[in-house]
N, C-alpha and C. Protein backbone atom coordinates (compact mmCIF):
# COMPACT_ATOMS: atom_id res chain seq x y z
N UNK A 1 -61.94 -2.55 -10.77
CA UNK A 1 -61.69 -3.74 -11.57
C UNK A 1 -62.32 -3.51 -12.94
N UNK A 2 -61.68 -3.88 -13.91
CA UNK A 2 -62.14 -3.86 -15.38
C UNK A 2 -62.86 -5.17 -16.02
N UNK A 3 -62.31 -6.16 -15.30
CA UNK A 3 -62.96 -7.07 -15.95
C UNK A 3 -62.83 -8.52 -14.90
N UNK A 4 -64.31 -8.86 -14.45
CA UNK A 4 -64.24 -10.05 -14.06
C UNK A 4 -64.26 -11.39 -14.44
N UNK A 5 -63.62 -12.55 -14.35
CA UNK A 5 -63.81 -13.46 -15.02
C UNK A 5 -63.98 -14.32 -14.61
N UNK A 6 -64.74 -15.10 -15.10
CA UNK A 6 -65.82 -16.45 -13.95
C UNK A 6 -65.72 -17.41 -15.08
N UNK A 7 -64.80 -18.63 -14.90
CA UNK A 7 -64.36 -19.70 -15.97
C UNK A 7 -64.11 -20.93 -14.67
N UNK A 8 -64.61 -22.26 -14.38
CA UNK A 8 -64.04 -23.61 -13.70
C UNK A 8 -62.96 -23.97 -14.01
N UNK A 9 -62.45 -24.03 -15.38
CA UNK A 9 -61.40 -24.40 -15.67
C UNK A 9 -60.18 -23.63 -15.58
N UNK A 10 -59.34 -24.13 -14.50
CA UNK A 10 -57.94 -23.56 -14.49
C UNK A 10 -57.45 -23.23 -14.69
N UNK A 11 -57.04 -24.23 -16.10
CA UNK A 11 -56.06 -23.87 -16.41
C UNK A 11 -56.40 -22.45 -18.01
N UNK A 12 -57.82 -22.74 -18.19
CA UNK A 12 -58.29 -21.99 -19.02
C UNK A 12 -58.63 -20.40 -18.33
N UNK A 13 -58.81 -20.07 -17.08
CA UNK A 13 -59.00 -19.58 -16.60
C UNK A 13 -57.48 -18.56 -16.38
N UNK A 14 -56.42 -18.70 -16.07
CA UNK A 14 -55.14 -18.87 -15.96
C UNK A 14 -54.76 -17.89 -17.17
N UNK A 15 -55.14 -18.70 -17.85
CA UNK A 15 -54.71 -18.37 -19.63
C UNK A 15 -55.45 -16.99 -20.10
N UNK A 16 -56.76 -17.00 -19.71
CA UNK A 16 -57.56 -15.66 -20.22
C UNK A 16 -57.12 -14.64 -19.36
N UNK A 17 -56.67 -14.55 -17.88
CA UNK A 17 -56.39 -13.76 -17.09
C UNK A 17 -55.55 -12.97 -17.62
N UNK A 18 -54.16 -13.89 -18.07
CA UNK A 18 -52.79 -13.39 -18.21
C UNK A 18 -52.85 -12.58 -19.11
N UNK A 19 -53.71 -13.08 -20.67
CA UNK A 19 -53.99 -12.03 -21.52
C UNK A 19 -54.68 -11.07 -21.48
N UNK A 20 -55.51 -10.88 -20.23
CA UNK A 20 -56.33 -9.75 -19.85
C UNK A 20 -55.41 -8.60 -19.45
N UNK A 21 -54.92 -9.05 -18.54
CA UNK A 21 -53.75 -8.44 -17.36
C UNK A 21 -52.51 -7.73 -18.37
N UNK A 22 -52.36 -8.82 -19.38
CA UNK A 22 -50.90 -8.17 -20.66
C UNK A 22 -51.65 -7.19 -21.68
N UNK A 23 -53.21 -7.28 -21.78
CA UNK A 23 -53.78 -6.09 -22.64
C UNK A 23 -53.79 -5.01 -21.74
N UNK A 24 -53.75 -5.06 -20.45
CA UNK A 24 -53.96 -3.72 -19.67
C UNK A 24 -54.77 -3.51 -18.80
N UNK A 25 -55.61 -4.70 -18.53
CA UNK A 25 -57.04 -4.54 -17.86
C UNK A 25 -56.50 -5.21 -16.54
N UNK A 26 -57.27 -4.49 -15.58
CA UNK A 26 -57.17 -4.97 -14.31
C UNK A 26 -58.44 -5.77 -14.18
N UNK A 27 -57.88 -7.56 -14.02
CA UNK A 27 -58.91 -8.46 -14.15
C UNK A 27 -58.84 -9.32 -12.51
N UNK A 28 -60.16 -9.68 -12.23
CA UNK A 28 -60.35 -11.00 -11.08
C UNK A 28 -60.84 -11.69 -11.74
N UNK A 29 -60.81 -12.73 -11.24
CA UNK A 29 -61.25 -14.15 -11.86
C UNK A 29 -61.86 -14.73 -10.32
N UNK A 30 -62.78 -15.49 -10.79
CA UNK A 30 -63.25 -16.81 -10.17
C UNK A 30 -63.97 -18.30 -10.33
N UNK A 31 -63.78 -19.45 -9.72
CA UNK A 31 -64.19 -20.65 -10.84
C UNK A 31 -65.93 -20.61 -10.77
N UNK A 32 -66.37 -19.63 -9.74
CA UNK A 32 -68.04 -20.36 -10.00
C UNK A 32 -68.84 -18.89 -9.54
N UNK A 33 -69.55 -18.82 -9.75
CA UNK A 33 -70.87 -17.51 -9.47
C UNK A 33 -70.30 -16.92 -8.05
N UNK A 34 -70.62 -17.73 -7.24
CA UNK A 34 -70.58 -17.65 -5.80
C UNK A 34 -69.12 -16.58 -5.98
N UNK A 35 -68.37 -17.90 -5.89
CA UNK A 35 -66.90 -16.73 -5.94
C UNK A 35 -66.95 -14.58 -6.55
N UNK A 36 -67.75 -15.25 -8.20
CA UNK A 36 -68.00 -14.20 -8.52
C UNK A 36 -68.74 -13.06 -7.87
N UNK A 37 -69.93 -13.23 -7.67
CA UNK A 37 -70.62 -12.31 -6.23
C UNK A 37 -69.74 -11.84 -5.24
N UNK A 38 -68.68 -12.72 -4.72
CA UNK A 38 -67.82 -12.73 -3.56
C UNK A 38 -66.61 -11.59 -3.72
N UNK A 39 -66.19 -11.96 -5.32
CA UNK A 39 -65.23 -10.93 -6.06
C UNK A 39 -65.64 -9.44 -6.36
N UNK A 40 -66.94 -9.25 -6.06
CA UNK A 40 -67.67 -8.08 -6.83
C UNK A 40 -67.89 -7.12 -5.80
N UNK A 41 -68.38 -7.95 -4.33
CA UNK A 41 -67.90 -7.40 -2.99
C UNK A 41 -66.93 -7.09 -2.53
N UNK A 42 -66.30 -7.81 -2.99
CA UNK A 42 -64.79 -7.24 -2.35
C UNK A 42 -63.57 -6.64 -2.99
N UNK A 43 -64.44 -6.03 -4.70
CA UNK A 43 -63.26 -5.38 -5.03
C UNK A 43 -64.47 -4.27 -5.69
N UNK A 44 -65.73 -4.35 -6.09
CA UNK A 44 -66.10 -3.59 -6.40
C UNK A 44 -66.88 -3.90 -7.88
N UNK A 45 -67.90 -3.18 -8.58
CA UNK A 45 -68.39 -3.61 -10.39
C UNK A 45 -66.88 -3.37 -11.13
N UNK A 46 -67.56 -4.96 -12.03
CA UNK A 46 -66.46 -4.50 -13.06
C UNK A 46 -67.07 -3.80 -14.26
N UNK A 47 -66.33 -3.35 -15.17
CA UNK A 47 -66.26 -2.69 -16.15
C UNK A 47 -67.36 -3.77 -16.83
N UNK A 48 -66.71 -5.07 -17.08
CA UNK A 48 -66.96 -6.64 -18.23
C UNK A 48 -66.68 -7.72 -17.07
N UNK A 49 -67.89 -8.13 -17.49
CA UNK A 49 -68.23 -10.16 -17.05
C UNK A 49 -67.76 -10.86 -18.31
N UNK A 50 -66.60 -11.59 -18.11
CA UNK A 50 -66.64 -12.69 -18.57
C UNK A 50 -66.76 -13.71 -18.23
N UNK A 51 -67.91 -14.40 -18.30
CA UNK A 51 -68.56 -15.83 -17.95
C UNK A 51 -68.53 -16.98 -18.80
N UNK A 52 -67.92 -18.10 -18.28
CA UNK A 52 -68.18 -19.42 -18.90
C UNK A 52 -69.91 -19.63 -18.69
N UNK A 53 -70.37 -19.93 -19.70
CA UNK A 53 -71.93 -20.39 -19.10
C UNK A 53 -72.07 -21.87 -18.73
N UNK A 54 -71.24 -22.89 -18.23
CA UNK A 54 -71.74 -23.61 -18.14
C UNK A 54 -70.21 -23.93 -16.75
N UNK A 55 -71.08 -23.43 -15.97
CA UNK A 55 -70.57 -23.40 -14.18
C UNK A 55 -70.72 -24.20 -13.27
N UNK A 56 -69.76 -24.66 -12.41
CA UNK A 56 -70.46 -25.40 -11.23
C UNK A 56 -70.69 -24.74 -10.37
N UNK A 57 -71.89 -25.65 -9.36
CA UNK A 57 -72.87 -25.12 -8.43
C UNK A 57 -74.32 -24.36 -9.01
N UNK A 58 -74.80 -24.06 -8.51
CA UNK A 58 -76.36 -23.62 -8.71
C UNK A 58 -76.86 -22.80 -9.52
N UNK A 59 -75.76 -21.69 -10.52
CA UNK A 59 -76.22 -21.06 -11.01
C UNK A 59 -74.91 -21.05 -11.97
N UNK A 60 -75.83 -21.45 -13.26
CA UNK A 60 -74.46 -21.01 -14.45
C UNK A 60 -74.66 -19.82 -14.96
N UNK A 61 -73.62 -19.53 -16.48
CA UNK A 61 -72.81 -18.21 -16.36
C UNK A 61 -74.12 -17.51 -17.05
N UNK A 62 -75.06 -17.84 -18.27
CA UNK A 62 -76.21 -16.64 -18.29
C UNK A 62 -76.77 -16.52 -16.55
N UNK A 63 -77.42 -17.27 -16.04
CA UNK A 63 -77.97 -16.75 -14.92
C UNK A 63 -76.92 -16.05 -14.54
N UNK A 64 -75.91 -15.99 -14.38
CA UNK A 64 -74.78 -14.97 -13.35
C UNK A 64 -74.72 -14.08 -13.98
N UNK A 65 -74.59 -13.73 -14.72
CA UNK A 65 -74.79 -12.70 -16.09
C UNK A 65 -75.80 -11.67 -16.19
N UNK A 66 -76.91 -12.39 -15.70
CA UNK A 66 -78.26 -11.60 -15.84
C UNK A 66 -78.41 -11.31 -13.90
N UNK A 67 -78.09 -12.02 -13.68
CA UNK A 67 -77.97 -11.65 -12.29
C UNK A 67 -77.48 -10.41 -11.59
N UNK A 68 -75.84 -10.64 -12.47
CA UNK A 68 -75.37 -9.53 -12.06
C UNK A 68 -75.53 -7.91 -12.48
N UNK A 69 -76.01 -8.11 -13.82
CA UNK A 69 -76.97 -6.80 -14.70
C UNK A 69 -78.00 -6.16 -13.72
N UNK A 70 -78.92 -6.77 -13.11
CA UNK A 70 -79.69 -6.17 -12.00
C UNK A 70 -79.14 -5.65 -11.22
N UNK A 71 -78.38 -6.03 -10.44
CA UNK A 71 -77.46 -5.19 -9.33
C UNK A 71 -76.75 -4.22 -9.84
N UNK A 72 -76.16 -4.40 -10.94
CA UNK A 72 -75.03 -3.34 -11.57
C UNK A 72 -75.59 -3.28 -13.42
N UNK A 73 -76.26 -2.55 -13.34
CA UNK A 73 -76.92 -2.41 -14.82
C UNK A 73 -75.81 -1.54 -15.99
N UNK A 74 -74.83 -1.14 -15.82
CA UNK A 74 -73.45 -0.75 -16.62
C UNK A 74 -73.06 -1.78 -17.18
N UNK A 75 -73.24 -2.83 -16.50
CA UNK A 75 -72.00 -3.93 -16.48
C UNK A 75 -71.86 -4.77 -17.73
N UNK A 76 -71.09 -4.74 -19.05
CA UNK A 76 -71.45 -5.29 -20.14
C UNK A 76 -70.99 -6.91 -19.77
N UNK A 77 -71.27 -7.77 -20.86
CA UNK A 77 -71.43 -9.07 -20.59
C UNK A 77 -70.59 -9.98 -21.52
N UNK A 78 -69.55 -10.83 -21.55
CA UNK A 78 -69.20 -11.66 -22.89
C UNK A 78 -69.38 -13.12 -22.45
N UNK A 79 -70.14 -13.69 -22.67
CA UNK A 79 -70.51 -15.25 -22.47
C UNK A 79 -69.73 -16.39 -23.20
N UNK A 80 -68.54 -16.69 -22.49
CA UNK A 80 -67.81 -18.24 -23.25
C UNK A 80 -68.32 -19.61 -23.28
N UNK A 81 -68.02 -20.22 -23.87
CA UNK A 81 -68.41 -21.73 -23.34
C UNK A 81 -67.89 -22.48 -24.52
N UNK A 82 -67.54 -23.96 -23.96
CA UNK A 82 -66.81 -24.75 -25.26
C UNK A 82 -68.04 -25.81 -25.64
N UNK A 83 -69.46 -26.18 -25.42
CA UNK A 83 -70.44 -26.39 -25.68
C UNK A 83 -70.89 -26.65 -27.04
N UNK A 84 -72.33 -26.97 -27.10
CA UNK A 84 -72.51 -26.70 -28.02
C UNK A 84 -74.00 -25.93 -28.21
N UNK A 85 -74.23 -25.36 -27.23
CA UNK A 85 -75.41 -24.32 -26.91
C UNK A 85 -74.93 -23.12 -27.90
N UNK A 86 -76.11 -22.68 -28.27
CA UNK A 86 -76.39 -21.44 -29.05
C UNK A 86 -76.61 -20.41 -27.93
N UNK A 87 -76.34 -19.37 -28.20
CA UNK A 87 -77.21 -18.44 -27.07
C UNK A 87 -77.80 -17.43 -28.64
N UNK A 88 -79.10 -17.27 -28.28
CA UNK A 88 -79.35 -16.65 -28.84
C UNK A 88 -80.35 -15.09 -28.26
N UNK A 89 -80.83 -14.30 -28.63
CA UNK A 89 -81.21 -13.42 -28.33
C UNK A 89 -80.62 -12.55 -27.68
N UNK A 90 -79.23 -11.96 -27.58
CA UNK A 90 -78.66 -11.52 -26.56
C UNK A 90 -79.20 -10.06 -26.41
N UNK A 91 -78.72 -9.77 -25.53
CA UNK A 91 -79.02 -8.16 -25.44
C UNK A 91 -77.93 -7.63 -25.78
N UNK A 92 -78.48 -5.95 -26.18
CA UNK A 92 -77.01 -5.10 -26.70
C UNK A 92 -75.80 -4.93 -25.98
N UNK A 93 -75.66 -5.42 -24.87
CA UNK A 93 -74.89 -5.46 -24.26
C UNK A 93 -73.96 -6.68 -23.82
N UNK A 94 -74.25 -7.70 -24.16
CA UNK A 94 -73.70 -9.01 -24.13
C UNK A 94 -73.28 -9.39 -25.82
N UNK A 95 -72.18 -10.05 -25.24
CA UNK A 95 -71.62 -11.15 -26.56
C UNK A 95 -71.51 -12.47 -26.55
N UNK A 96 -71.43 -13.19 -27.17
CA UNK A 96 -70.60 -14.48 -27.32
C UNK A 96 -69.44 -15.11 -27.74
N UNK A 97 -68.55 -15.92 -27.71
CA UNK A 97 -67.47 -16.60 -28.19
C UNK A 97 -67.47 -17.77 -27.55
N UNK A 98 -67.45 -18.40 -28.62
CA UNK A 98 -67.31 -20.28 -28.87
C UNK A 98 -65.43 -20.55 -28.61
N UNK A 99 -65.57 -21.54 -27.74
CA UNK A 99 -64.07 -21.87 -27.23
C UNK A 99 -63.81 -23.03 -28.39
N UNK A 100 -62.63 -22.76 -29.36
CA UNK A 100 -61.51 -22.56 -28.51
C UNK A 100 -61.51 -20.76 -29.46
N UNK A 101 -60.80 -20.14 -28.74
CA UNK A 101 -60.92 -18.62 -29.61
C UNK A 101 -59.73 -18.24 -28.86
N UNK A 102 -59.21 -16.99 -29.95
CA UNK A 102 -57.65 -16.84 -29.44
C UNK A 102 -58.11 -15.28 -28.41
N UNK A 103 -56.80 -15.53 -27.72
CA UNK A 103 -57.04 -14.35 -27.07
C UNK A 103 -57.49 -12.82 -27.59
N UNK A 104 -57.25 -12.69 -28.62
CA UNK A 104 -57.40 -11.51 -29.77
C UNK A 104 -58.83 -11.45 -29.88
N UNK A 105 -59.56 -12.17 -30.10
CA UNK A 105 -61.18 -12.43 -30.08
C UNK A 105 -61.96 -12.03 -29.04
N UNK A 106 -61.00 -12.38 -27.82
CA UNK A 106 -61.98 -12.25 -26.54
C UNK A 106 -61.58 -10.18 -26.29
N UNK A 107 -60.68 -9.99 -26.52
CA UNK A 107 -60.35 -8.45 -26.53
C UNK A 107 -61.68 -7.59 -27.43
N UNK A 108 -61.50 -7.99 -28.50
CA UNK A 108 -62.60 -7.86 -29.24
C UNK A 108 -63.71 -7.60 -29.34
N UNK A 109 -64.06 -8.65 -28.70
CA UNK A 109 -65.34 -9.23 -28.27
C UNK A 109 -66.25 -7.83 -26.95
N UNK A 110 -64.27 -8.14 -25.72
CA UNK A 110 -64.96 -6.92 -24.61
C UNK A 110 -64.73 -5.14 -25.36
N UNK A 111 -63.63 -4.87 -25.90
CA UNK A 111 -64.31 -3.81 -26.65
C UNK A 111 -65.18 -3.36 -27.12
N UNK A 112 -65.64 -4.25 -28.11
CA UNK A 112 -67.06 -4.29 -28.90
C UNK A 112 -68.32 -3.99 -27.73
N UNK A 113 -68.37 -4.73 -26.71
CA UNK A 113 -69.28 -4.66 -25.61
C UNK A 113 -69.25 -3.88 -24.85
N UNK A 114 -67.83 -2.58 -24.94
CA UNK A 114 -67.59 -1.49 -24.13
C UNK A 114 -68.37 -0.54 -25.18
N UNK A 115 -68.00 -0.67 -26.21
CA UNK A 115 -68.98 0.86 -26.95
C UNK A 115 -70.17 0.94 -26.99
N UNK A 116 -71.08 -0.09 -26.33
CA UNK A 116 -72.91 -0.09 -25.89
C UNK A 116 -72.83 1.07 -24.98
N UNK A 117 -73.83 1.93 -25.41
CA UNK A 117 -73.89 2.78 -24.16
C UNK A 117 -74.92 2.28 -23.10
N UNK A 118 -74.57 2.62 -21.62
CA UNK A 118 -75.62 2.24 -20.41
C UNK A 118 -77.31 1.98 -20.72
């Protein structure tokens, strides 16, 4: 898998896939952490996390993010959210994008986060 994607929203979720899938990337998706963990088992690390940070259930998308970096320390990071949280301090390996952003951005965004080396 190239790129996982962990978004609640549907129909937003839906939408980032398709353009993942039409750039070339073999993407899973899921609406909450759990799922995500669940997706990671059963298909394997992805390449790129893309996380909404602001998730339902117990752990939103920085914690899943940083979570999943421990287990799989390759794993680069792009953090969405339509919020109005800053993230700041990221590591070289994580990004951000403020929703609403076109699909072109989020490509971008995981490129940019593919040329960090390990």
């Amino acid at each position: 898998m190239d790129v996982l994607l962990v978004e609640d929203d549907g129909e937003v979720r839906a939408q980032l896939r398709a353009a993942l899938t039409l750039a070339g990337y073999d993407a899973a998706d899921s609406a909450d952490a759990a799922g995500g963990f669940a997706a990671v088992a059963r298909l394997g690390a992805p390449r790129v996390l893309v996380a909404d940070i602001n998730l339902p259930g117990g752990m939103d998308g920085l914690a899943f993010g940083r979570a999943l970096r421990v287990r799989l320390p390759a794993v680069r990071v792009v953090y969405i959210s339509g919020g109005a949280e800053q993230v700041a301090d990221l590591a070289p390996h994580e990004r951000f994008l403020a929703k609403p952003f076109r699909a072109r951005a989020l490509l971008c965004a995981i490129t940019d986060a593919l040329r960090v080396s390990a």
